[in-house]
C-alpha atoms as a PDB file:
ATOM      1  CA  UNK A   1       7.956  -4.839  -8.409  1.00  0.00           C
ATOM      2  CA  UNK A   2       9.215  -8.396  -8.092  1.00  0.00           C
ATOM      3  CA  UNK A   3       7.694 -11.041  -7.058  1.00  0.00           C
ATOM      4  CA  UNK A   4       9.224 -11.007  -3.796  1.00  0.00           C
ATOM      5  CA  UNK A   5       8.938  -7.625  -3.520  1.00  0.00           C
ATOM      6  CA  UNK A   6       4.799  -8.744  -4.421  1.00  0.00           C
ATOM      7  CA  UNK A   7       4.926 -11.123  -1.678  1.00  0.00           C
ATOM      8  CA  UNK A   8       6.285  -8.954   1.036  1.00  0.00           C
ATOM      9  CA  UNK A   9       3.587  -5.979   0.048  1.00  0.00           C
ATOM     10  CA  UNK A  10       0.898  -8.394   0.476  1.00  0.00           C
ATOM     11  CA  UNK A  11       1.718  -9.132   3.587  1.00  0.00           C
ATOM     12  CA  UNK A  12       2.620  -5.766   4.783  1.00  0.00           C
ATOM     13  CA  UNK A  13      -1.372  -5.101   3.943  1.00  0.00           C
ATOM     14  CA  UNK A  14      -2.540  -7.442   5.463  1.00  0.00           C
ATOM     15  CA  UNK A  15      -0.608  -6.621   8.782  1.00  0.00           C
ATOM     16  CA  UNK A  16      -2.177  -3.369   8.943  1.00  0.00           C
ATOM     17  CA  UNK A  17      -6.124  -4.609   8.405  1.00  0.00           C
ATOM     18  CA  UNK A  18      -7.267  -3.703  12.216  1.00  0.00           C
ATOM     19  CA  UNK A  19      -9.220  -6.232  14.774  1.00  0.00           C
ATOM     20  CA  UNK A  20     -11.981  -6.485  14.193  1.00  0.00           C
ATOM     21  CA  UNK A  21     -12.015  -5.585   9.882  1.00  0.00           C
ATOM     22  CA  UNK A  22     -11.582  -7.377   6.875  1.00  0.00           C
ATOM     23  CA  UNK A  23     -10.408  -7.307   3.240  1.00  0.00           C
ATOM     24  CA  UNK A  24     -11.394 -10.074   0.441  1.00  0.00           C
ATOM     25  CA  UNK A  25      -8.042 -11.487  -1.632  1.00  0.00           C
ATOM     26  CA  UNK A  26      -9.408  -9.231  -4.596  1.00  0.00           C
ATOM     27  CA  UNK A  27      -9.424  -6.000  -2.280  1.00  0.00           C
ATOM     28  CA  UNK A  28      -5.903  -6.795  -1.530  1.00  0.00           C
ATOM     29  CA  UNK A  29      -5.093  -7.098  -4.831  1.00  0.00           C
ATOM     30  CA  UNK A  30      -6.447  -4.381  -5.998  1.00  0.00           C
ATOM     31  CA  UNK A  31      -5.111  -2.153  -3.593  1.00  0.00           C
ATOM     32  CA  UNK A  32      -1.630  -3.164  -4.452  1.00  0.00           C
ATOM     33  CA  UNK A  33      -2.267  -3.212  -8.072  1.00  0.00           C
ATOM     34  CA  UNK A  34      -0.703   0.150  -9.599  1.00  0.00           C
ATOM     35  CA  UNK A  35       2.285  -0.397  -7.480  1.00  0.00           C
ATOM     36  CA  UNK A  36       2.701  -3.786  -8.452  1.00  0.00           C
ATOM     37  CA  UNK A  37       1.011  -4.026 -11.730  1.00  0.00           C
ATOM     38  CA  UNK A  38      -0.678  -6.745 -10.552  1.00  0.00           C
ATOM     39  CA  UNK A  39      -4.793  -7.630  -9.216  1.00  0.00           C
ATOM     40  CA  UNK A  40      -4.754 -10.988  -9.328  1.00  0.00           C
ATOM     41  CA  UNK A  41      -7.202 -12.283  -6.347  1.00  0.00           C
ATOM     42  CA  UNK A  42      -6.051 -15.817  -6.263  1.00  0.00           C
ATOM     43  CA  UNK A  43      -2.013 -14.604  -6.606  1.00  0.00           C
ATOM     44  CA  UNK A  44      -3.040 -12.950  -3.176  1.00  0.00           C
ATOM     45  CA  UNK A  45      -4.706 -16.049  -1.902  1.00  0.00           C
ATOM     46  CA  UNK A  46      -1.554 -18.085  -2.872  1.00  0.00           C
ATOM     47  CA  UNK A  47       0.783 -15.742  -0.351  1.00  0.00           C
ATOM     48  CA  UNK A  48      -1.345 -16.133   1.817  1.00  0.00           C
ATOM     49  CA  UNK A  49      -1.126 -19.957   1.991  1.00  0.00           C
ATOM     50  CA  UNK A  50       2.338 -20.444   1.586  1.00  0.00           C
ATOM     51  CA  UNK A  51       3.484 -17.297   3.588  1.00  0.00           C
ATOM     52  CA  UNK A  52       0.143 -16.078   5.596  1.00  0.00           C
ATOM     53  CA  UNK A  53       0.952 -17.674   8.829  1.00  0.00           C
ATOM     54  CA  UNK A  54       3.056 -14.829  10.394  1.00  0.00           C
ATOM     55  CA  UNK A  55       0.346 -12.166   9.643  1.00  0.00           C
ATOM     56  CA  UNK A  56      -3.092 -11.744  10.812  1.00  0.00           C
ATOM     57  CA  UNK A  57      -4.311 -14.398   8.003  1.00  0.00           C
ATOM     58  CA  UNK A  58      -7.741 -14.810   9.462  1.00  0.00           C
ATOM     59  CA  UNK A  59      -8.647 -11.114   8.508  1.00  0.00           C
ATOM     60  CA  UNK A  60      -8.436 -12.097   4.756  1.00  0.00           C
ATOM     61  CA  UNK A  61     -11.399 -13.554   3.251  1.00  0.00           C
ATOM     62  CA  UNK A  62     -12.974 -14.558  -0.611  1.00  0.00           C
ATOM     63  CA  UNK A  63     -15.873 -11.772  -1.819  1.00  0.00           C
ATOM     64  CA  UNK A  64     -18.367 -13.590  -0.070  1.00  0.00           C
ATOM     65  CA  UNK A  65     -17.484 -13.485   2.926  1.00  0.00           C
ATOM     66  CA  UNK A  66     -16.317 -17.020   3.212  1.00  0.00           C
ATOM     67  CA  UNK A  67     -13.087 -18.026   5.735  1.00  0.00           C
ATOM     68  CA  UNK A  68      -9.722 -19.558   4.326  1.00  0.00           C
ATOM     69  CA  UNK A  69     -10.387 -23.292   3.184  1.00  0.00           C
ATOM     70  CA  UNK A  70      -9.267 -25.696   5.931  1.00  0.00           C
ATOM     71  CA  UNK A  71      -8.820 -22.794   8.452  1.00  0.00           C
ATOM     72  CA  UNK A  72     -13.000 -22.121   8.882  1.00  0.00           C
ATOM     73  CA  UNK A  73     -12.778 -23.021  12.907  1.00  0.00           C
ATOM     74  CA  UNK A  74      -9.546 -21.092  14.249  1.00  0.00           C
ATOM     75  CA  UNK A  75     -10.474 -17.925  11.470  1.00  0.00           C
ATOM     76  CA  UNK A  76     -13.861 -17.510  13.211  1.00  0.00           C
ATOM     77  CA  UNK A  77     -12.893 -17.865  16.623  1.00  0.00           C
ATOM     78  CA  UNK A  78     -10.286 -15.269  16.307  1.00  0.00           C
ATOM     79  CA  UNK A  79     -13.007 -13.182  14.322  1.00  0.00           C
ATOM     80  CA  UNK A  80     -15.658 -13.477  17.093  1.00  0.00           C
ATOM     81  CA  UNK A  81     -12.938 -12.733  19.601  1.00  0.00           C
ATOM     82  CA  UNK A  82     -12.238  -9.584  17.661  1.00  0.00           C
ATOM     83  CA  UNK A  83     -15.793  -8.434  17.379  1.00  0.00           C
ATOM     84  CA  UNK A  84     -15.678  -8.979  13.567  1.00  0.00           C
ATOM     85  CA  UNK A  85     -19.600  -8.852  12.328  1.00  0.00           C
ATOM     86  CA  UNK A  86     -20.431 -12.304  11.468  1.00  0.00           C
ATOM     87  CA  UNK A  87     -23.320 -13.269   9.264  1.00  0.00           C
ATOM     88  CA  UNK A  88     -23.652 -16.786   9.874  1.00  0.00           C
ATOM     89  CA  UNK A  89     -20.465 -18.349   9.016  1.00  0.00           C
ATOM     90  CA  UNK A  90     -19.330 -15.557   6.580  1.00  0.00           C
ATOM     91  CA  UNK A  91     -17.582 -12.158   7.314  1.00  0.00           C
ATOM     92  CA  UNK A  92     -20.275  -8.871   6.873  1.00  0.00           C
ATOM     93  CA  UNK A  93     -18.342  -7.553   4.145  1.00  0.00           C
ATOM     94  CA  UNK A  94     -20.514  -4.722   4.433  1.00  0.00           C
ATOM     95  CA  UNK A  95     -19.977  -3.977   7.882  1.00  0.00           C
ATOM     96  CA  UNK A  96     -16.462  -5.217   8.300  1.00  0.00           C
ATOM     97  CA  UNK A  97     -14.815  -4.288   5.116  1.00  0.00           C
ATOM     98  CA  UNK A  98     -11.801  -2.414   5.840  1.00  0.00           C
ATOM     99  CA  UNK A  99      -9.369   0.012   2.848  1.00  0.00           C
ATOM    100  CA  UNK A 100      -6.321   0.948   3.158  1.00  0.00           C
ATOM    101  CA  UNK A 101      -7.063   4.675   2.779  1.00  0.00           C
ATOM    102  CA  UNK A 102      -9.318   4.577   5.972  1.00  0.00           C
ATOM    103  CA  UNK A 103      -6.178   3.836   7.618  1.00  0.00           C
ATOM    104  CA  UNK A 104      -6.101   2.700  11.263  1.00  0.00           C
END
């Protein structure tokens, strides 16, 4: 897979994580990782900040929990309005956490 190729199934994931659900950059990763050979967390937090905006960004969060750096405000208020479980100002990975093999 090339890199552009990398870039585009990154964001293809991340289209199809539903309202409401979550994944953390390192669940991305490694859920593209023997396709792409690669599961590197912050390579998938990179796409996301240079080419995240046309995809449902805000569904995308670090292993904690905690929102994308800078975009804490408008990730949470699209959260809440999605009924994504909150625990104080981190996703419930626990609760929210979303695969690819659950599908939609």
């Amino acid at each position: 897979m090339t890199p552009d190729e990398y870039v585009e199934a990154v964001l293809a994931l991340v289209e199809r994580i539903p309202p409401g659900r979550a994944m953390s950059y390192g669940a991305v990763a490694d859920a593209l990782a023997e396709r792409s050979g690669r599961a590197s967390a912050r390579l998938v937090g990179s796409i996301m900040a240079r080419h995240g905006g046309g995809v449902p960004w805000h569904r995308v969060v670090n292993a904690a929990g905690r929102l994308p750096p800078g975009h804490e405000r408008e990730a949470r208020a699209r959260l809440r309005a999605e009924g994504c479980p909150l625990r104080g100002d981190r996703v419930d990975l626990a609760a929210a956490a979303w695969s690819p093999e659950q599908g939609m």
